[in-house]
Protein backbone atom coordinates (compact mmCIF):
# COMPACT_ATOMS: atom_id res chain seq x y z
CA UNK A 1 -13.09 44.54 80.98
CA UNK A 2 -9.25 43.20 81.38
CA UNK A 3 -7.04 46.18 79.42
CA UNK A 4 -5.47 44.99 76.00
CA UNK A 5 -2.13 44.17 75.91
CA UNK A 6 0.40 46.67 74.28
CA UNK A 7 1.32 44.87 70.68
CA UNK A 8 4.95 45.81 71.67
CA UNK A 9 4.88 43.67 74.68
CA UNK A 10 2.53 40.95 73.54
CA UNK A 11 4.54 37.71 73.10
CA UNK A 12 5.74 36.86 69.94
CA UNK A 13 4.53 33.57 67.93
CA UNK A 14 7.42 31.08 67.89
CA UNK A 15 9.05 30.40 64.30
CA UNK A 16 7.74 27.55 62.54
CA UNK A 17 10.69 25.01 60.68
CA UNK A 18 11.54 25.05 57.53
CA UNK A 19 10.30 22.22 55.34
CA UNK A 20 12.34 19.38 55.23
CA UNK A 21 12.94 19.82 51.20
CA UNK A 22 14.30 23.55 52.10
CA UNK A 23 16.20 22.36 54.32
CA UNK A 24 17.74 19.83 52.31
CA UNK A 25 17.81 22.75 49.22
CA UNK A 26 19.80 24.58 51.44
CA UNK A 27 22.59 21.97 52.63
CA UNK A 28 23.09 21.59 48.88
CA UNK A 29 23.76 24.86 48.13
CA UNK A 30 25.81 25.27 50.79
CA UNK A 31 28.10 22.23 49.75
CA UNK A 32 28.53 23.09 46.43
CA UNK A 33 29.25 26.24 47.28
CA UNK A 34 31.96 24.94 49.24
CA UNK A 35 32.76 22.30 46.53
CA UNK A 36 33.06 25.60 43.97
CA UNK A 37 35.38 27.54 46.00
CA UNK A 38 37.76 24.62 46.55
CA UNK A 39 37.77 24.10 42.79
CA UNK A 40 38.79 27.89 42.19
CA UNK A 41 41.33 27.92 44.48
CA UNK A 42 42.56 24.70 42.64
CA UNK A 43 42.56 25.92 39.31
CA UNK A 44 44.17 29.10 40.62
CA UNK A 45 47.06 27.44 41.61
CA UNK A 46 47.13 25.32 38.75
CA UNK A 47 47.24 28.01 36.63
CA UNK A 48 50.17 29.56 38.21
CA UNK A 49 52.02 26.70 38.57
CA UNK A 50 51.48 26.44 34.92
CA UNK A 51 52.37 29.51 34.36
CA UNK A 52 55.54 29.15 35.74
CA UNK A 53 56.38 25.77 34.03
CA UNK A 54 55.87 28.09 30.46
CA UNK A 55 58.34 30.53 31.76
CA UNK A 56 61.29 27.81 32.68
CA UNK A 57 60.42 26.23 29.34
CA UNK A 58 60.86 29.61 27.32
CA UNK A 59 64.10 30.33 29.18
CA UNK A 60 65.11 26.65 28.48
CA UNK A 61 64.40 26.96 25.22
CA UNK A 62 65.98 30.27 24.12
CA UNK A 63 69.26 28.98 26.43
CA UNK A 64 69.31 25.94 23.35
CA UNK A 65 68.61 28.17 20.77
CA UNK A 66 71.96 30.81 21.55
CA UNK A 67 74.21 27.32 22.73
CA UNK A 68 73.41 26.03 19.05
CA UNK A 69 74.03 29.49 17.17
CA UNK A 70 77.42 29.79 19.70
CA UNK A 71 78.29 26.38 18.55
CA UNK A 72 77.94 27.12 14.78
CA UNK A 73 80.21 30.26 15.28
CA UNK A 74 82.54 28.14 16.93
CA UNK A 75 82.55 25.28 14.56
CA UNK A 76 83.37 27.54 11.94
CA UNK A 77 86.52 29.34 13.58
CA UNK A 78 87.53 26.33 14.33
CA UNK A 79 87.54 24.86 10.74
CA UNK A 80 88.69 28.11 9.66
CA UNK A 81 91.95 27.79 11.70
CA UNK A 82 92.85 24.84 10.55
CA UNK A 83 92.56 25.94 6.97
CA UNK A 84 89.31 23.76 6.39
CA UNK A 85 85.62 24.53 5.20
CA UNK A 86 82.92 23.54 7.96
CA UNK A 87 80.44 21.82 6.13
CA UNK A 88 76.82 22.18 8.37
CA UNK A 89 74.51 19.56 8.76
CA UNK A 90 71.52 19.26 6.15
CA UNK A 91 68.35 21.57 6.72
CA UNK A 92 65.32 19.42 8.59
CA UNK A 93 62.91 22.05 7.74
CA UNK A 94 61.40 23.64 4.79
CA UNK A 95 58.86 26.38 4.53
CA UNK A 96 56.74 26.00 1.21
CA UNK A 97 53.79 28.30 -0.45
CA UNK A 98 51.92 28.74 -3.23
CA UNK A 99 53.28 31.50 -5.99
CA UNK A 100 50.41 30.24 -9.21
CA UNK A 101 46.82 30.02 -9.29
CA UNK A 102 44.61 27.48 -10.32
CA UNK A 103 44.13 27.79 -13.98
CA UNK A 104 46.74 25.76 -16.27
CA UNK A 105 47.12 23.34 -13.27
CA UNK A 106 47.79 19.22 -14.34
CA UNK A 107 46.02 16.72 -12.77
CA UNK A 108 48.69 15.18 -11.02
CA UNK A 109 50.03 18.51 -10.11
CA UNK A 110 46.72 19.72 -8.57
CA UNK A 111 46.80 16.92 -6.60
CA UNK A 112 49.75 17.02 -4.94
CA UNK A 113 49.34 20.69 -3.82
CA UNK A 114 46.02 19.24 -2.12
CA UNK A 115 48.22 16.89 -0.38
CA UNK A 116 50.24 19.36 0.76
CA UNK A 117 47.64 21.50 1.75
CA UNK A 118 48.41 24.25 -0.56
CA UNK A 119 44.37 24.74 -2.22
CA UNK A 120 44.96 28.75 -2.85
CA UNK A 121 47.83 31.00 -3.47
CA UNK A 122 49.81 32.63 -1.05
CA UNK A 123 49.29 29.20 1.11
CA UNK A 124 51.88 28.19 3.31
CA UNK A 125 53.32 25.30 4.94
CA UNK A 126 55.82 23.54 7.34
CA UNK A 127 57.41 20.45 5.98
CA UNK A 128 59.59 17.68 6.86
CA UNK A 129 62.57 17.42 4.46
CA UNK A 130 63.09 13.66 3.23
CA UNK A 131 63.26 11.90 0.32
CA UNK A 132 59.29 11.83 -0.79
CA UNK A 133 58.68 15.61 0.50
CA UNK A 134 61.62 16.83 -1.93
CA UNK A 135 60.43 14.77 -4.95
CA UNK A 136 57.07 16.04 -4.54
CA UNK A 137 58.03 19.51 -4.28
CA UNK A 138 60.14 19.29 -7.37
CA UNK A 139 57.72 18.09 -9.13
CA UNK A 140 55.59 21.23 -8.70
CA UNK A 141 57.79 23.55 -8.33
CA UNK A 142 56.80 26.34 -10.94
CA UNK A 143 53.69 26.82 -8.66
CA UNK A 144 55.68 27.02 -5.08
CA UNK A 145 58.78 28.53 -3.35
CA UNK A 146 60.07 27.11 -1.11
CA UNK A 147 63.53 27.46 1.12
CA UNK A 148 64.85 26.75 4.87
CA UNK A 149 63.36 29.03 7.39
CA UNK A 150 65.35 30.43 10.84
CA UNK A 151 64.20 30.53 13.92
CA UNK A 152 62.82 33.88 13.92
CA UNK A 153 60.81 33.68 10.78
CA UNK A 154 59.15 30.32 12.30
CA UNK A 155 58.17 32.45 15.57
CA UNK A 156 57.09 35.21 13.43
CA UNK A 157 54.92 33.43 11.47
CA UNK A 158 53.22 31.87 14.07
CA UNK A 159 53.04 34.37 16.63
CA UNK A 160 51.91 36.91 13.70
CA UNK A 161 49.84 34.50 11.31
CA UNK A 162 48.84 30.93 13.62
CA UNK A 163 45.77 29.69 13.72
CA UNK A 164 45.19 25.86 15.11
CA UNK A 165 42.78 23.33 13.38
CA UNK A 166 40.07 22.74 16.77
CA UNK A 167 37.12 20.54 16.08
CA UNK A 168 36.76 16.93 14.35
CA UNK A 169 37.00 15.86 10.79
CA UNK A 170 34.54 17.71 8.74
CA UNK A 171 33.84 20.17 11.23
CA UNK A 172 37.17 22.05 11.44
CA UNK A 173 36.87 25.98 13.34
CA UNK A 174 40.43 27.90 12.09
CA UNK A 175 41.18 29.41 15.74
CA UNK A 176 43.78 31.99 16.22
CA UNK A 177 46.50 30.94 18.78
CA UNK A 178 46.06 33.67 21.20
CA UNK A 179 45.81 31.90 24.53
CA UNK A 180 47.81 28.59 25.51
CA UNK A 181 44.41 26.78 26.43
CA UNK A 182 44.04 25.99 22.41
CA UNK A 183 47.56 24.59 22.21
CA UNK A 184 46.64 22.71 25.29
CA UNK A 185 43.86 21.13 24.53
CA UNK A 186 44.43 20.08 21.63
CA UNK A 187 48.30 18.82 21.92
CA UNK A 188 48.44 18.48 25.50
CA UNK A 189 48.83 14.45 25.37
CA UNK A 190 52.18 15.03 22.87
CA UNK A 191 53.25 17.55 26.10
CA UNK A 192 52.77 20.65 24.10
CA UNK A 193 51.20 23.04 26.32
CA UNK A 194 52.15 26.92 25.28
CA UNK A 195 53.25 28.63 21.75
CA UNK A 196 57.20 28.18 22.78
CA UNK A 197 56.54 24.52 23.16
CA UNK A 198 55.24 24.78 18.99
CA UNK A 199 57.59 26.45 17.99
CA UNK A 200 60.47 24.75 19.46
CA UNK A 201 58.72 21.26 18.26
CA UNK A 202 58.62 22.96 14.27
CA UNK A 203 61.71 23.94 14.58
CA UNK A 204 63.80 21.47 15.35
CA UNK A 205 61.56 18.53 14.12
CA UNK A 206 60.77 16.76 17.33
CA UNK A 207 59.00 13.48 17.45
CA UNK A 208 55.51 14.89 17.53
CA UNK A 209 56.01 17.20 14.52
CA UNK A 210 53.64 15.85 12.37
CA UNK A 211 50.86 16.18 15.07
CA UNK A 212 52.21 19.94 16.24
CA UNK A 213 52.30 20.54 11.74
CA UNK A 214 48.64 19.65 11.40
CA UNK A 215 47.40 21.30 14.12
CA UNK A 216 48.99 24.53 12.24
CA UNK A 217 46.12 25.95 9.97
CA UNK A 218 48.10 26.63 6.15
CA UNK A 219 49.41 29.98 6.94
CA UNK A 220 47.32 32.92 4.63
CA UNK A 221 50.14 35.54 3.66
CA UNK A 222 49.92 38.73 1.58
CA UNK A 223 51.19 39.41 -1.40
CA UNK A 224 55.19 40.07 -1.07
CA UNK A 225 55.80 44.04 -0.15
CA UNK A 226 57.09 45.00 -3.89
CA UNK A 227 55.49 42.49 -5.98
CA UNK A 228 56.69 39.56 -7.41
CA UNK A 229 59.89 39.65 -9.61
CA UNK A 230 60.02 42.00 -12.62
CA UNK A 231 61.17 39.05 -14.83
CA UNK A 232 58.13 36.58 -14.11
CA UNK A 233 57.06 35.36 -10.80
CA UNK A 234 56.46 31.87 -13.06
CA UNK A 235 60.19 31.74 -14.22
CA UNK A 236 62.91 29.50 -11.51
CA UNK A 237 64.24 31.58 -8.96
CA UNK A 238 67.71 30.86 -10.51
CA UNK A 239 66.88 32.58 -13.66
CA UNK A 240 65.53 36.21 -12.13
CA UNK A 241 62.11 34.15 -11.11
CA UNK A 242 60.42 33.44 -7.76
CA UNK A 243 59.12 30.16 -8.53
CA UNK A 244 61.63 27.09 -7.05
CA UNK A 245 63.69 26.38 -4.18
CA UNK A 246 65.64 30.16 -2.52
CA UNK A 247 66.96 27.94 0.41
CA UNK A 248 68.18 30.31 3.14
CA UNK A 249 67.02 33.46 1.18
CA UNK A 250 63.08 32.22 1.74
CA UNK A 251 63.49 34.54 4.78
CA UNK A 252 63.52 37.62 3.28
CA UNK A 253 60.38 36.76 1.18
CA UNK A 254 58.33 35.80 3.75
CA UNK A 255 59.42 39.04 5.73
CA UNK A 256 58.24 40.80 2.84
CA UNK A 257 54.65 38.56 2.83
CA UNK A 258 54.09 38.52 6.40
């Protein structure tokens, strides 16, 4: 008998092909493989670009910010020299919340606080100063305080307190404004992209305010550091109070609530 061959040295069967589906499976893969990487690099580069964008807007903005206070100092020399009073323009912005409950509320009352989004106390809100916001705010005005915030208490409070209204009517999700992407989303269209960009649009009362003030959840503050005044939180702030309007003083209170 012919000796066996060694299974070492025996030829080996040639591979079969792949099916055509696997094959196909596997051109697939392969492109969107390919199709993923491309979009990661993309968005990576989007993201810095972005990134930098924020930056230059930031140092934009807080180069606006110190020309305006410089200008105010300025102003006031100025007037001062010539043995004048400088007389600055009227506040566009007021800062308004809630000092009463519910109980003892009028009808009418109760429903303007709805309007203005102020439901529970210790509410607070960004408004637009004209004619109709000030005659509805004196009208309840032994339930609020309200005043004219700075700069820094707006970025405070929404750095600190912000959360954005994200979903649709009915359905609203109170998210916390700690990444850009929720600002994006959601006010993108208006060119509002990063925090800076909301703040800068709330505080100096740009032309998309009223979208950048309702995305803005009604800030929930604490109870002042102190309490309330010794002579009657319900009494006008004018008479030893905390109820009515403090103007520029509303900064200190809301230091003292945030």
């Amino acid at each position: 008998p012919l000796p066996r061959p060694h299974p070492l040295t025996a030829a080996q069967p040639q591979t079969m092909a792949l099916p055509e589906s696997v094959q196909k499976k596997l051109k697939r893969d392969e492109k969107l493989a390919g199709d993923r990487t491309v979009a990661m690099k993309k968005a990576k580069a989007d993201k810095k670009a972005l990134r930098k964008e924020i930056k230059k807007r930031a140092e934009g903005y807080a180069a606006e910010y110190s020309k305006k206070a410089s200008d105010l100092i300025t102003a006031k020399r100025t007037a001062r020299a010539a043995g004048s009073i400088y007389v600055p323009e009227q506040p566009r912005l007021v800062f308004v919340f809630r000092v009463r409950g519910i109980i003892g509320v009028p009808p009418k009352e109760r429903k303007i606080l709805q309007l203005l989004r102020l439901r529970q106390i210790h509410n607070g809100v960004f408004l637009k100063v004209n004619k109709a916001t000030m005659r509805m705010l004196m009208r309840v005005e032994p339930y609020i305080a309200y005043g004219y915030p700075s700069l820094k208490t707006v970025r405070e409070l929404i750095y600190k307190r912000g959360h954005g209204k994200v979903g649709k009517p009915g359905a609203w999700s109170r998210v916390p404004l700690s990444m850009n992407k929720v600002i994006e989303e959601k006010l993108g269209k208006e060119g509002i992209v990063c925090i800076e960009d909301l703040i800068h649009e709330i505080v100096t009362v740009g032309k998309n305010f009223k979208a950048a003030n309702n995305f803005l959840w009604p800030f929930k503050l604490n109870t002042p550091k102190g309490g309330y005044s010794k002579h009657s939180k319900l009494k006008h702030f004018t008479e030893g109070g905390d109820a009515g309007n403090r103007e520029e003083l509303i900064n200190n209170m809301i230091a003292r609530m945030n």
